[in-house]
C-alpha atoms as a PDB file:
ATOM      1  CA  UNK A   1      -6.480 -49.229 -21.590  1.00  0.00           C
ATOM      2  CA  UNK A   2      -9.804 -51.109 -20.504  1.00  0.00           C
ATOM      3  CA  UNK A   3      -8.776 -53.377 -17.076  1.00  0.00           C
ATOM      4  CA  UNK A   4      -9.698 -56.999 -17.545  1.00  0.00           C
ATOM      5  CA  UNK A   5     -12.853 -56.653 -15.507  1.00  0.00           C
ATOM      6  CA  UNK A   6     -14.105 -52.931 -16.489  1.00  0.00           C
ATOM      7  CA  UNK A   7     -17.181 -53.253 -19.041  1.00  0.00           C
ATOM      8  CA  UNK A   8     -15.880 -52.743 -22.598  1.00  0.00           C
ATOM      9  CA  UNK A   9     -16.972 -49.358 -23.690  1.00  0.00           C
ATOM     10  CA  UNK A  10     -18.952 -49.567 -26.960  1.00  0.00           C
ATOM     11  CA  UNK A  11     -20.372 -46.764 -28.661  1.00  0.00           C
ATOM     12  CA  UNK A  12     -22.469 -47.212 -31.484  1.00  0.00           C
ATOM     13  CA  UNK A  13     -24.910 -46.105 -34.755  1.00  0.00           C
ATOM     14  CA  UNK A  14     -27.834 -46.028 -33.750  1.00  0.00           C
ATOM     15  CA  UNK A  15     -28.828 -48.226 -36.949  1.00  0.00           C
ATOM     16  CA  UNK A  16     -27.169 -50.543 -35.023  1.00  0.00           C
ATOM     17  CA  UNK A  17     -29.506 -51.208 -31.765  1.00  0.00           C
ATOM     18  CA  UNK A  18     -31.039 -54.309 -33.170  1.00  0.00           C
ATOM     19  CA  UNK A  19     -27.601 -55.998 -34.153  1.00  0.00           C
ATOM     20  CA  UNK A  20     -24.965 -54.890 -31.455  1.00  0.00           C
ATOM     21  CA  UNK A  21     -27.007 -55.648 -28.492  1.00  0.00           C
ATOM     22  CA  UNK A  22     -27.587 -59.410 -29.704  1.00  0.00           C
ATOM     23  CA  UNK A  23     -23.451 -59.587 -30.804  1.00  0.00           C
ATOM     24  CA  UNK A  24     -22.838 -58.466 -27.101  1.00  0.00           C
ATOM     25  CA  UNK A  25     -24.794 -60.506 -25.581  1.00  0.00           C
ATOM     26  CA  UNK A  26     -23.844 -63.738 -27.477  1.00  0.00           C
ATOM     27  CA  UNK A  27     -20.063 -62.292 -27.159  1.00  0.00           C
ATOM     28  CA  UNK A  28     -20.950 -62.162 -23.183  1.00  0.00           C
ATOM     29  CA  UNK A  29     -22.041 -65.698 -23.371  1.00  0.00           C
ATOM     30  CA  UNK A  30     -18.894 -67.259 -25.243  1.00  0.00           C
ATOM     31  CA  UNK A  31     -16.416 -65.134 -23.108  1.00  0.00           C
ATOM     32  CA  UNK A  32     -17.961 -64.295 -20.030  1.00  0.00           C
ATOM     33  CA  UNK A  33     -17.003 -60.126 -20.787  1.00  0.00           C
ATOM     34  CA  UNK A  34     -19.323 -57.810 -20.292  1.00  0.00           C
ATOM     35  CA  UNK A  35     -19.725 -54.195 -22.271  1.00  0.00           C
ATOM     36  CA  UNK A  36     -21.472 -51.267 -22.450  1.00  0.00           C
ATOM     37  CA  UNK A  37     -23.281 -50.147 -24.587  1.00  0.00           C
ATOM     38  CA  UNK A  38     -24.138 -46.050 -25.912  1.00  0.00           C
ATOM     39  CA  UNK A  39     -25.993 -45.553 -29.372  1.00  0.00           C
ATOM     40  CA  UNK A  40     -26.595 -42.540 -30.997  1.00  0.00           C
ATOM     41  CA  UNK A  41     -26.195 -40.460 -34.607  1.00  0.00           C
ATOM     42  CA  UNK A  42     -22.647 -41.513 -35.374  1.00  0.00           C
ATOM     43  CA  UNK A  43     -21.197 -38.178 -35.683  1.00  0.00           C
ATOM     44  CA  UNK A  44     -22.350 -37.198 -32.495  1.00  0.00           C
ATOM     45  CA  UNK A  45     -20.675 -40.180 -30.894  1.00  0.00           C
ATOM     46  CA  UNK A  46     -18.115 -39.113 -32.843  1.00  0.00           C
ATOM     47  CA  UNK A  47     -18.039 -35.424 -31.386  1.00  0.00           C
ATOM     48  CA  UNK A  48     -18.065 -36.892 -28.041  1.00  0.00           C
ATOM     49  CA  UNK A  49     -15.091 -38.581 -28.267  1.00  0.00           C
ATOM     50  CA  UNK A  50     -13.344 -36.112 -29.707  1.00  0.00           C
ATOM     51  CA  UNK A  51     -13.974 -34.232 -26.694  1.00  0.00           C
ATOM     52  CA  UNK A  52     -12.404 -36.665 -24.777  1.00  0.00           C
ATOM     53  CA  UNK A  53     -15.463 -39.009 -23.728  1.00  0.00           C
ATOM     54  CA  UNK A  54     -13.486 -42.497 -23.463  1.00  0.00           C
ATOM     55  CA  UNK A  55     -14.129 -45.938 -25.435  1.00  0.00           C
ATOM     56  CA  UNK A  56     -13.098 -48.619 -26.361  1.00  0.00           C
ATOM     57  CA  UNK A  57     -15.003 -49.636 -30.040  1.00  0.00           C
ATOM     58  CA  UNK A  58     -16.822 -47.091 -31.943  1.00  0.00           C
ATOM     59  CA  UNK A  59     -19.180 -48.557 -34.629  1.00  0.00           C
ATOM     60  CA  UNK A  60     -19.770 -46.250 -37.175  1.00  0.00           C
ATOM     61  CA  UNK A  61     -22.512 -46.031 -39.905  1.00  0.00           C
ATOM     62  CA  UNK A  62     -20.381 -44.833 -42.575  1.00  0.00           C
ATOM     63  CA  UNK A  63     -16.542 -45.082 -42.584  1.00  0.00           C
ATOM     64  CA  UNK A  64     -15.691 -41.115 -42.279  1.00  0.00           C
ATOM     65  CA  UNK A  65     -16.441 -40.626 -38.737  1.00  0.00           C
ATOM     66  CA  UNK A  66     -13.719 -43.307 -37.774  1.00  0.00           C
ATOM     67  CA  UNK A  67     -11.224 -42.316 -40.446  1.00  0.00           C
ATOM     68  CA  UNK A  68     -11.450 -38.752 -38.611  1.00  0.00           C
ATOM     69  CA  UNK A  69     -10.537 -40.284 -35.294  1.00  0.00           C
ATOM     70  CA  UNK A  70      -7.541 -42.787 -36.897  1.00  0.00           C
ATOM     71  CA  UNK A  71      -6.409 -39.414 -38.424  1.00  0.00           C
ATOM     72  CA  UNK A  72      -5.865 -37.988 -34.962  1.00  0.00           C
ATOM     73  CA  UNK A  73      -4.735 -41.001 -33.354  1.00  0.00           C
ATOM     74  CA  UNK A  74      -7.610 -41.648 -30.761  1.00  0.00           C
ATOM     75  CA  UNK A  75      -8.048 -44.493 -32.599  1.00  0.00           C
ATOM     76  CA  UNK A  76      -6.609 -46.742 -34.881  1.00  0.00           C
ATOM     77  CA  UNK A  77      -7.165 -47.438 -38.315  1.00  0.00           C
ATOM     78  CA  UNK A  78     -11.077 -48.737 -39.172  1.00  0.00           C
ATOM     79  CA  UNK A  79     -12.335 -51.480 -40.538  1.00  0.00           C
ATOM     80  CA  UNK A  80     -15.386 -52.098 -43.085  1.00  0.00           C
ATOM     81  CA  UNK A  81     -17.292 -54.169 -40.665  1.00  0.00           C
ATOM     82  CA  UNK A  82     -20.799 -54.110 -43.115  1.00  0.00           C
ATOM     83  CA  UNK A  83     -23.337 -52.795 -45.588  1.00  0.00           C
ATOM     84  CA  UNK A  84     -26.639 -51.180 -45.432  1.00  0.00           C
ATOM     85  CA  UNK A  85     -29.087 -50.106 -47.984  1.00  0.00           C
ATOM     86  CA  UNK A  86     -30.900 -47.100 -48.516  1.00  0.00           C
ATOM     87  CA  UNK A  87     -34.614 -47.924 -49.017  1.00  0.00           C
ATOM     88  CA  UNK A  88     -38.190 -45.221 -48.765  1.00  0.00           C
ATOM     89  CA  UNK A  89     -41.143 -45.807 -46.536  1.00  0.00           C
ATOM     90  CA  UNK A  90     -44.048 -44.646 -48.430  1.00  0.00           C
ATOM     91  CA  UNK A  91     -47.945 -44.589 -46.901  1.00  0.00           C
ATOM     92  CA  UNK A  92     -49.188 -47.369 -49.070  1.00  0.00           C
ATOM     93  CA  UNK A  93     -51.852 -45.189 -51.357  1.00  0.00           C
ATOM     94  CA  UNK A  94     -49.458 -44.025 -53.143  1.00  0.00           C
ATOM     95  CA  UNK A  95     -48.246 -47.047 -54.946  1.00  0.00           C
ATOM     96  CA  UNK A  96     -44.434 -46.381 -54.895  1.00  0.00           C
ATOM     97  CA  UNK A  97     -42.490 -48.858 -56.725  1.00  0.00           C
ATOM     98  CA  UNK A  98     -39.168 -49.201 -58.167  1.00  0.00           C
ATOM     99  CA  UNK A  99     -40.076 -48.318 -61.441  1.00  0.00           C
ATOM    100  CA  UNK A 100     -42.420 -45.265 -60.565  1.00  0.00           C
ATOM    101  CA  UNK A 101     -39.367 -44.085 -57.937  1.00  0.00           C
ATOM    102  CA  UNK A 102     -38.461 -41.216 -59.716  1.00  0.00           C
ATOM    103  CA  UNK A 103     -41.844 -40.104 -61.419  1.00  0.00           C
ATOM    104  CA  UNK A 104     -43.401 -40.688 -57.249  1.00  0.00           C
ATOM    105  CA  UNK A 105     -40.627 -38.293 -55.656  1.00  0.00           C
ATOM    106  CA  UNK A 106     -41.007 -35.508 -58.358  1.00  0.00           C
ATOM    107  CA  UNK A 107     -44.747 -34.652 -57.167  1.00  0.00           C
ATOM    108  CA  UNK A 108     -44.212 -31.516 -54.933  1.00  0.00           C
ATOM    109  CA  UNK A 109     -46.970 -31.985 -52.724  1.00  0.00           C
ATOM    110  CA  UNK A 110     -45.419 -35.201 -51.058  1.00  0.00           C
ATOM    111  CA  UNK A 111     -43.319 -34.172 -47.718  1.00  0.00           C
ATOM    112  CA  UNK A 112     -40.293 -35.987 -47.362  1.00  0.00           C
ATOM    113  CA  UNK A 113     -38.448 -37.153 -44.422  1.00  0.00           C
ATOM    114  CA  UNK A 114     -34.914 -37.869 -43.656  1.00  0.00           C
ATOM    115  CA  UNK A 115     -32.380 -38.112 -40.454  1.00  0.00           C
ATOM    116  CA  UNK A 116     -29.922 -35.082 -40.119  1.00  0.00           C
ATOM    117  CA  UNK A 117     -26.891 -34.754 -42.487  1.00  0.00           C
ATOM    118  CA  UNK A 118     -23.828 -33.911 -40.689  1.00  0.00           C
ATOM    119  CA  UNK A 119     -24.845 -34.964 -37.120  1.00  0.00           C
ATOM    120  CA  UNK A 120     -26.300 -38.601 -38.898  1.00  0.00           C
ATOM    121  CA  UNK A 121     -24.839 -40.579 -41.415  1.00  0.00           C
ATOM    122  CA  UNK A 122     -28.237 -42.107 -42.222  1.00  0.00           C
ATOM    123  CA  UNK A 123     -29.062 -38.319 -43.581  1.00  0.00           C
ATOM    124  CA  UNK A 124     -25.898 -37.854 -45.769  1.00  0.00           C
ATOM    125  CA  UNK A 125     -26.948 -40.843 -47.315  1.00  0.00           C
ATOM    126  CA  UNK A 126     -30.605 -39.823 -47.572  1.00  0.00           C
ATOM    127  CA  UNK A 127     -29.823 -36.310 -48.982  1.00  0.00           C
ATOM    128  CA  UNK A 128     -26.453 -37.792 -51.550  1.00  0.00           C
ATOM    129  CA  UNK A 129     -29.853 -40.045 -53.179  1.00  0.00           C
ATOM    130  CA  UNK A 130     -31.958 -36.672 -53.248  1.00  0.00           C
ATOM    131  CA  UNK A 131     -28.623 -35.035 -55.073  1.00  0.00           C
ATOM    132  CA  UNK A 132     -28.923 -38.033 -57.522  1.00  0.00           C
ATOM    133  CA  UNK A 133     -32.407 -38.034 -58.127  1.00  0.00           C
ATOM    134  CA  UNK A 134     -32.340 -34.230 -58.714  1.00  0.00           C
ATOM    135  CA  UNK A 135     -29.356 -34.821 -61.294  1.00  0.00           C
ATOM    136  CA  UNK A 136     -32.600 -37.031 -63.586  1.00  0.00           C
ATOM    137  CA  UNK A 137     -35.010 -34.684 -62.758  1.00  0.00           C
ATOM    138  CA  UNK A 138     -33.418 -31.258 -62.022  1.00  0.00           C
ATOM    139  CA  UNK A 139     -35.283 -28.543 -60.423  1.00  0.00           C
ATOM    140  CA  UNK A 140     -36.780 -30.686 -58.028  1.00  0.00           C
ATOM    141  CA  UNK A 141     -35.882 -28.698 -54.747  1.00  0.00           C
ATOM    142  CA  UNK A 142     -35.822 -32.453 -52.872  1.00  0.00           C
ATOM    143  CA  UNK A 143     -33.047 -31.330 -50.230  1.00  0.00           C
ATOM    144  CA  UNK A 144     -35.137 -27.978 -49.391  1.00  0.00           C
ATOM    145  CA  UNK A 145     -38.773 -30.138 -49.129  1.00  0.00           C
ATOM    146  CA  UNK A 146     -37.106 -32.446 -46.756  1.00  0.00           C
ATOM    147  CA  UNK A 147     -37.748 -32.428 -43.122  1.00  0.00           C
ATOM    148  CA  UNK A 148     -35.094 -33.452 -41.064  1.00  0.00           C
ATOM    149  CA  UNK A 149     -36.860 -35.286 -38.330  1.00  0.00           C
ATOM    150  CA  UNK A 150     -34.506 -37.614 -36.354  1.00  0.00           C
ATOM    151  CA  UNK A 151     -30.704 -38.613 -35.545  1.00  0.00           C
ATOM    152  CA  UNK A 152     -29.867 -34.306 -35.032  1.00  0.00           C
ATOM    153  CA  UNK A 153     -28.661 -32.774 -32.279  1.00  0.00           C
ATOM    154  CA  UNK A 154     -31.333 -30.626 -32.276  1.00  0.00           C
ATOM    155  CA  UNK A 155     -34.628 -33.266 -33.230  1.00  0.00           C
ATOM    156  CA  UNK A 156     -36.468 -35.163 -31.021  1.00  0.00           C
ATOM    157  CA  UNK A 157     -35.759 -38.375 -29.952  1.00  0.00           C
ATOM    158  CA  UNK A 158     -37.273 -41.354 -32.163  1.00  0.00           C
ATOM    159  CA  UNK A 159     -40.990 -42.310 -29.979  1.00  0.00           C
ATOM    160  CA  UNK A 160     -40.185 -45.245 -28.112  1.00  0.00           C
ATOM    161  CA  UNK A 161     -40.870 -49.006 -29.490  1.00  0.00           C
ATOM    162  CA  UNK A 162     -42.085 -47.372 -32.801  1.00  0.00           C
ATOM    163  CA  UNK A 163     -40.275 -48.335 -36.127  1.00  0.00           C
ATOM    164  CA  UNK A 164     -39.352 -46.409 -38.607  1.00  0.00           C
ATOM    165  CA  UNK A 165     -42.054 -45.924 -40.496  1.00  0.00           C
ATOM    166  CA  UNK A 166     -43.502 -43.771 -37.633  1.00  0.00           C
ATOM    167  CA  UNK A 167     -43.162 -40.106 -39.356  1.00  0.00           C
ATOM    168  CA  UNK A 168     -45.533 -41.510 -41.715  1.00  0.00           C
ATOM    169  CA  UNK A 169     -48.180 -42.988 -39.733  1.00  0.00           C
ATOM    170  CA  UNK A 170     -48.490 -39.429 -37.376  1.00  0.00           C
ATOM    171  CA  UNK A 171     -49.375 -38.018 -40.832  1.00  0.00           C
ATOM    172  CA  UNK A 172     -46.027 -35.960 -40.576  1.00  0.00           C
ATOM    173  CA  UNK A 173     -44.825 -37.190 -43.909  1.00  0.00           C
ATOM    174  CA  UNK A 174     -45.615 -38.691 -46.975  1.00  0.00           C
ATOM    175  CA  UNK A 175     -42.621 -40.775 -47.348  1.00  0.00           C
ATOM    176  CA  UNK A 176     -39.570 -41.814 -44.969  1.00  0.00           C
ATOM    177  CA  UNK A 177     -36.068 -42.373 -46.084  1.00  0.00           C
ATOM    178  CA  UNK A 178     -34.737 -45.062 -44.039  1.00  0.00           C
ATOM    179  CA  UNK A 179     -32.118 -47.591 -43.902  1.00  0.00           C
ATOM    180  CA  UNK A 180     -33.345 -51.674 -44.817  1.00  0.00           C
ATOM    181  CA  UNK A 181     -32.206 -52.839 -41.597  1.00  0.00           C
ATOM    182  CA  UNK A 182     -34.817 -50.876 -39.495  1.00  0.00           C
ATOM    183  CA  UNK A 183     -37.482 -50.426 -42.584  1.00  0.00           C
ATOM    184  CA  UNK A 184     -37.787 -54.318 -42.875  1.00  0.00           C
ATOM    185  CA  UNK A 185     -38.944 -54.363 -39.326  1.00  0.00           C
ATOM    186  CA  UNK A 186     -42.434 -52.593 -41.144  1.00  0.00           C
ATOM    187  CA  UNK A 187     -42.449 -54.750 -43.905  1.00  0.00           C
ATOM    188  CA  UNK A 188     -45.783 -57.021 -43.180  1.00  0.00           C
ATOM    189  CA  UNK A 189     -47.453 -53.356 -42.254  1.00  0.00           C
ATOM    190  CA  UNK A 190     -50.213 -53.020 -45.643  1.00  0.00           C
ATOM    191  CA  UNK A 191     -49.940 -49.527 -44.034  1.00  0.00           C
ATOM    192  CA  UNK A 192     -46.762 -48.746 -45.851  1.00  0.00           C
ATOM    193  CA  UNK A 193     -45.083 -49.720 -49.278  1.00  0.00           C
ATOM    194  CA  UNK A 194     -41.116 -50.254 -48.295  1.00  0.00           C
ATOM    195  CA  UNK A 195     -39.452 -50.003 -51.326  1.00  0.00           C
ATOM    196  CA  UNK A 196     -35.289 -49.970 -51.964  1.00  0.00           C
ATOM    197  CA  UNK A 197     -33.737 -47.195 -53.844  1.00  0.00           C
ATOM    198  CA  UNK A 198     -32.930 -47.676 -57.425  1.00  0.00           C
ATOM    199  CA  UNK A 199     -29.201 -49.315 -57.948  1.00  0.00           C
ATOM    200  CA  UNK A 200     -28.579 -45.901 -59.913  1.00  0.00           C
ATOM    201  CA  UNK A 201     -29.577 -43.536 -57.693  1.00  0.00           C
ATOM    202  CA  UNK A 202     -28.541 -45.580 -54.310  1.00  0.00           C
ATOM    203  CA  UNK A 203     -25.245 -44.837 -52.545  1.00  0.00           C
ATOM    204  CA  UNK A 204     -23.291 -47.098 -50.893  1.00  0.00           C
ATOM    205  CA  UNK A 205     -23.701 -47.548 -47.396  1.00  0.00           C
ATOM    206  CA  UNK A 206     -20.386 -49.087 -45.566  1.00  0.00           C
ATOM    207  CA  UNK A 207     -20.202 -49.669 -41.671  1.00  0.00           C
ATOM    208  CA  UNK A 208     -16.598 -48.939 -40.157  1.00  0.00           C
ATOM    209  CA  UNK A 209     -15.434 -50.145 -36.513  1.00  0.00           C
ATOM    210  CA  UNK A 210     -12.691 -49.040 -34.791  1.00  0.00           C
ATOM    211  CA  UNK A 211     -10.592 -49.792 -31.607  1.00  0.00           C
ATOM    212  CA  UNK A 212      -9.424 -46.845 -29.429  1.00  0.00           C
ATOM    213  CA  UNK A 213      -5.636 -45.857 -29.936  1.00  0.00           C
ATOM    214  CA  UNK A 214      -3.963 -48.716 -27.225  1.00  0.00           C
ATOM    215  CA  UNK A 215      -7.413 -50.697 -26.704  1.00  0.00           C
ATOM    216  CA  UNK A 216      -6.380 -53.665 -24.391  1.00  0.00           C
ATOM    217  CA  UNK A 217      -7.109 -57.369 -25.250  1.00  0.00           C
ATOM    218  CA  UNK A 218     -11.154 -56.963 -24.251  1.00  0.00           C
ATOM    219  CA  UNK A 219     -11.857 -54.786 -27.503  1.00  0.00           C
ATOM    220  CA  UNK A 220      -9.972 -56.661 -29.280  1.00  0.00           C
ATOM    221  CA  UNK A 221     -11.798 -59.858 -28.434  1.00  0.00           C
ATOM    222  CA  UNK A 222     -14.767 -58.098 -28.994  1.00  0.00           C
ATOM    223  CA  UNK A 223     -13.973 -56.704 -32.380  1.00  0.00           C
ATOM    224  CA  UNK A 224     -12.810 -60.254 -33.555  1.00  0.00           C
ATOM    225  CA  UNK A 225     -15.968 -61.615 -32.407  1.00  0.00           C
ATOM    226  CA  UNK A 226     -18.112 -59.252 -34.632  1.00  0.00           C
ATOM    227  CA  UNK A 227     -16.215 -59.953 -37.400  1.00  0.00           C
ATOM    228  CA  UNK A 228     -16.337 -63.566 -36.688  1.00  0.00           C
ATOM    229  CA  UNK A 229     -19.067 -66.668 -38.460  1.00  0.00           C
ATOM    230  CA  UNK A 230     -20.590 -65.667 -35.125  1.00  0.00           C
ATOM    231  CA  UNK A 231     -20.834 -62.156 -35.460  1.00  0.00           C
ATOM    232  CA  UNK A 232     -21.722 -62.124 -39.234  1.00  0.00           C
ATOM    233  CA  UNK A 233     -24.597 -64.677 -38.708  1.00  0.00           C
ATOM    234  CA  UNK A 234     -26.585 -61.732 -36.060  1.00  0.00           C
ATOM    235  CA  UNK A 235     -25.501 -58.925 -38.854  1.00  0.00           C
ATOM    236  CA  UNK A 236     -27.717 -60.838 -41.264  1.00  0.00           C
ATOM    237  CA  UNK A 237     -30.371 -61.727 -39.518  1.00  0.00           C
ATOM    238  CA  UNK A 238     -30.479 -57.969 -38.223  1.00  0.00           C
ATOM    239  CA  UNK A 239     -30.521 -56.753 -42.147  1.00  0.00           C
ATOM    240  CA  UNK A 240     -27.182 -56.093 -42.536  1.00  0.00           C
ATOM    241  CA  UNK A 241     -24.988 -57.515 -44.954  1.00  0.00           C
ATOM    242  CA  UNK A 242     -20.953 -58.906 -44.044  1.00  0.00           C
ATOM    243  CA  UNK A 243     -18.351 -56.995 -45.607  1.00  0.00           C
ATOM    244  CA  UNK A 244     -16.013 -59.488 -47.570  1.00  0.00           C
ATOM    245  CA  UNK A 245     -13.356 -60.331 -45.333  1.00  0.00           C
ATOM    246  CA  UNK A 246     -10.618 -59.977 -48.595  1.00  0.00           C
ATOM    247  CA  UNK A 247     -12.340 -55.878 -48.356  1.00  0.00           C
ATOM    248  CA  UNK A 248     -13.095 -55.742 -45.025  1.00  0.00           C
ATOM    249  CA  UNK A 249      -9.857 -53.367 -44.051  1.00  0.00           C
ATOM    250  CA  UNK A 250      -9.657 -49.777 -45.540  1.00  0.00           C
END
């Protein structure tokens, strides 16, 4: 249990760096707590605490990762904190749209880039939309053409201050698959065309946050204050959308 002075140990999606350090600081400000903050690919945070790395909050980028931990009673039970979308960072020239989406990914000579599945939730989502887009056009290969260039235990870390459009301007790829909230950071570049992944073939991206098992009354301050007016104001204007408070537990 956290003591009432100790930083409040928050470990978080890396998807999240734009939106949890503003929350904390803004929850600093109205309650004078301080906490600490740890981001990374959310099932390596996850792997971490399951080897017995303490917390208090764990913000996850999908709601798996903290189901696993409620399961084994680190923590307790999650809750659908927000929504993400899946969009594609394309170099410009190549005119993706919406409409051309499918017709633009089926051209084997474009190199495609996505985070890691399994270590990253951002790359389960990126390769269940390459399953879907295969299921229209089968025989694609997309999964196998992929490169798997961030958020893995094994990839480098993303170049600092550089967005995430970045595989695309070293020429590395043709397109990126990236989540809205960091892609709209790129969207005045005429460098790239950011476009969001058909309703059909998107999945559904949900956020889950969870308290460890006996979290003390710091967490839980903190975890009502992101799910707070407050909190959901910074979630927006980070790119994020609110989960509905009547959903919000799962």
């Amino acid at each position: 249990m956290t003591e009432p002075f100790s930083p409040i140990r928050v470990f978080a999606a890396g998807s999240l760096r734009h939106a949890l350090p503003a929350i904390i600081e803004a929850f600093n400000d109205e309650t004078g707590l301080a906490a600490s903050l740890s981001l990374g690919p959310a099932g390596l945070l996850r792997e971490r605490i399951e080897a017995g790395e303490p917390f208090d909050l764990f913000a996850s980028a999908n709601m798996a990762h903290p189901h696993r931990l409620a399961a084994t009673g680190v923590a307790e039970a999650p809750t659908c904190f927000a929504h993400n979308r899946l969009c594609v960072i394309a170099r410009a020239e190549l005119g993706l749209t919406e409409a051309n989406f499918l017709s633009v990914l089926a051209n084997p000579s474009l190199r495609i880039g996505t985070s890691t599945p399994g270590d990253d939730p951002a790359g389960d989502y990126a390769f269940e939309m390459l399953d879907r887009v295969e299921a229209e056009r089968p025989g694609l290969g997309l999964k196998q053409r992929a490169r798997q260039l961030v958020g893995g235990r094994n990839t480098p870390p993303l170049p600092p201050n550089r967005g995430s459009g970045w595989a695309v301007t070293e020429g590395l790829v043709d397109l990126m698959v990236s989540y809205w909230s960091n892609a709209r950071l790129s969207a005045d570049d005429p460098a790239f065309s950011i476009v969001a992944v058909p309703p059909a073939l998107a999945p559904a991206i949900d956020y889950g946050v969870a308290l460890a098992a006996g979290a003390g009354e710091g967490p839980r301050r903190l975890l009502g204050f992101l799910l707070s007016d407050r909190g959901r104001s910074i979630l927006i204007a980070t790119g994020f959308q609110p989960a509905s408070r009547d959903r919000g537990l799962r």
